[in-house]
Protein backbone atom coordinates (compact mmCIF):
# COMPACT_ATOMS: atom_id res chain seq x y z
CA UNK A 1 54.88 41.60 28.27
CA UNK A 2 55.59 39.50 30.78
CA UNK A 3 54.18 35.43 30.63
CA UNK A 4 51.43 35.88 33.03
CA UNK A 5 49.97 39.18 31.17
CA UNK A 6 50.06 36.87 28.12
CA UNK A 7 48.03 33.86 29.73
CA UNK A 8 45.56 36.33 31.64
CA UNK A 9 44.98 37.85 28.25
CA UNK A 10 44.03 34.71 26.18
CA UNK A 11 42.34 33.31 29.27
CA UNK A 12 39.93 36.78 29.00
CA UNK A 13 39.44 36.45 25.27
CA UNK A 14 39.57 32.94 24.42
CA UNK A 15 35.72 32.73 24.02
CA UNK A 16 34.93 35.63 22.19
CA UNK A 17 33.57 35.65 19.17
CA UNK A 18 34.97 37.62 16.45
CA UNK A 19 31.24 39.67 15.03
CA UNK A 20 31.61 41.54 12.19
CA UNK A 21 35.28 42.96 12.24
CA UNK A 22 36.81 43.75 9.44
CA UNK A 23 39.33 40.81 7.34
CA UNK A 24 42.32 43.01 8.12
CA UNK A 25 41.32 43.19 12.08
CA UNK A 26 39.89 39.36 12.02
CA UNK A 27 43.03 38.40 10.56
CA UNK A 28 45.14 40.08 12.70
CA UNK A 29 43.18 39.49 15.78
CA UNK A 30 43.03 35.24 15.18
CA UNK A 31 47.12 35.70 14.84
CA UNK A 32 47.59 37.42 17.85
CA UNK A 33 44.60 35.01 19.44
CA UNK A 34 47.53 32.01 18.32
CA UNK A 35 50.37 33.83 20.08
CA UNK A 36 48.88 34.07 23.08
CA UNK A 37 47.02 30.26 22.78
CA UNK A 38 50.96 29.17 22.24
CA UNK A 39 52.27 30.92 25.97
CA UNK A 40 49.01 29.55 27.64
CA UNK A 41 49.67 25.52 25.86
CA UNK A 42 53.09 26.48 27.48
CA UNK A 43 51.67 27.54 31.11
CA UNK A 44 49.89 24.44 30.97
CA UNK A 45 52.88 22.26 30.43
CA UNK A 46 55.05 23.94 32.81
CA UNK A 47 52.14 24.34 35.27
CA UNK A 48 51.66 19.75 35.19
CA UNK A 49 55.48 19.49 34.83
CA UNK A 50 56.39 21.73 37.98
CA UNK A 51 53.54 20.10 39.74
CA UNK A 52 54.43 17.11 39.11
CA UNK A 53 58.27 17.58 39.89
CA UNK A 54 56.95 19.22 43.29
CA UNK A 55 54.91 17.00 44.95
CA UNK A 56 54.77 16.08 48.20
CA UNK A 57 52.31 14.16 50.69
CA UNK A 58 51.60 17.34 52.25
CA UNK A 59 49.58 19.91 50.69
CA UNK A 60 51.27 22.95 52.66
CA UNK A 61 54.55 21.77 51.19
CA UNK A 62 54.07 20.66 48.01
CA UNK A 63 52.13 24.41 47.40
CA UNK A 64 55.44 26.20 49.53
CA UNK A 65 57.59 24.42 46.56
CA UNK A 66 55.20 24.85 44.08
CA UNK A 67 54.79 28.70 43.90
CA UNK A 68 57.97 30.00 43.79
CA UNK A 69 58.86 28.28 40.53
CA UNK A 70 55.46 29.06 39.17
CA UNK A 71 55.59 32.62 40.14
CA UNK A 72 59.08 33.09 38.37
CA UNK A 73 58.26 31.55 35.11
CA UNK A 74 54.92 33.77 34.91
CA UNK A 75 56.94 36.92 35.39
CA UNK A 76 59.76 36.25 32.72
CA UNK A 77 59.64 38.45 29.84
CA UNK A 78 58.95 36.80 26.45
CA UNK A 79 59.50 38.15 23.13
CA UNK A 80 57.89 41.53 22.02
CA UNK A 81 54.31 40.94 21.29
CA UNK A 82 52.27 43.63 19.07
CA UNK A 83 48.82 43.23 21.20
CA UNK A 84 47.63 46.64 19.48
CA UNK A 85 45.81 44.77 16.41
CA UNK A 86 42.25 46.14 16.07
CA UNK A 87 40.55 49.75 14.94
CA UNK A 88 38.71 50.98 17.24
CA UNK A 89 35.42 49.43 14.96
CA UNK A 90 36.28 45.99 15.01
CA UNK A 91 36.64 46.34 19.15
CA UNK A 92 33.14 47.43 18.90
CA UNK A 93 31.78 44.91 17.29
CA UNK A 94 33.58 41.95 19.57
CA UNK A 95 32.08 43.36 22.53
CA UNK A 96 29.06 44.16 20.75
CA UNK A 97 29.22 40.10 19.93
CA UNK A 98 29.97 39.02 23.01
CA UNK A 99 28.20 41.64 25.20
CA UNK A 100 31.59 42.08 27.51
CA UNK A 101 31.22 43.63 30.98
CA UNK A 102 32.35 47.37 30.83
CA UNK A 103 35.03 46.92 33.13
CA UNK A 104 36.66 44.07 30.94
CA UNK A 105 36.37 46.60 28.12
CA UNK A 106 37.90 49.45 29.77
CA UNK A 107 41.13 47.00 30.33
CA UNK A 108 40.92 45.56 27.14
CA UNK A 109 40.60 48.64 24.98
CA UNK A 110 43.89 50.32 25.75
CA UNK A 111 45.83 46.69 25.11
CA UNK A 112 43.82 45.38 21.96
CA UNK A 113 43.20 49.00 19.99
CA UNK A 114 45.31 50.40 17.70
């Protein structure tokens, strides 16, 4: 998984609410929820920091500079990350909770389902 799949992930699922899963799937679904919050703290450090060691008085520029550097620390690898944490029941009941858009759940399914 690369850095970017990671942050677009949490960004999707950061305000769902759990429903009635299970305590094995909650439990495992809050860890994996902290694994991901921990790359996206990270994208949001390295996002100000490259920003910030980027800038220029022109907007064209400072973006030209700016997106390489983003681009290639979004697509590094990081370390294997077991995304596969709920039954197929406890997915039902977070999008059941948080009444999820079918085409979110047809690309969630395959990544969060065991």
């Amino acid at each position: 998984m690369t850095k970017k799949q990671a942050v677009e992930l949490y960004a999707t699922i950061k305000d769902f609410r759990s429903g009635a899963m299970s305590k094995e799937g909650l439990i495992e679904y809050i860890l994996l929820r902290l694994k991901l919050k921990k790359v996206y703290d990270e994208f949001e450090a390295a996002r100000i920091e490259i920003s910030e060691q980027t800038r220029t008085d022109s907007i064209d520029e400072w973006n030209m500079a700016f997106t390489p550097i983003m681009e290639q620390w979004l697509s590094e690898e990081m370390e294997p990350l077991e995304t596969a944490v709920l039954s197929q029941s406890d997915f039902i009941e977070m999008v059941t909770k948080n009444d999820i858009l079918g085409i979110i759940v047809d690309t969630l399914y395959p990544i969060l389902v065991k």
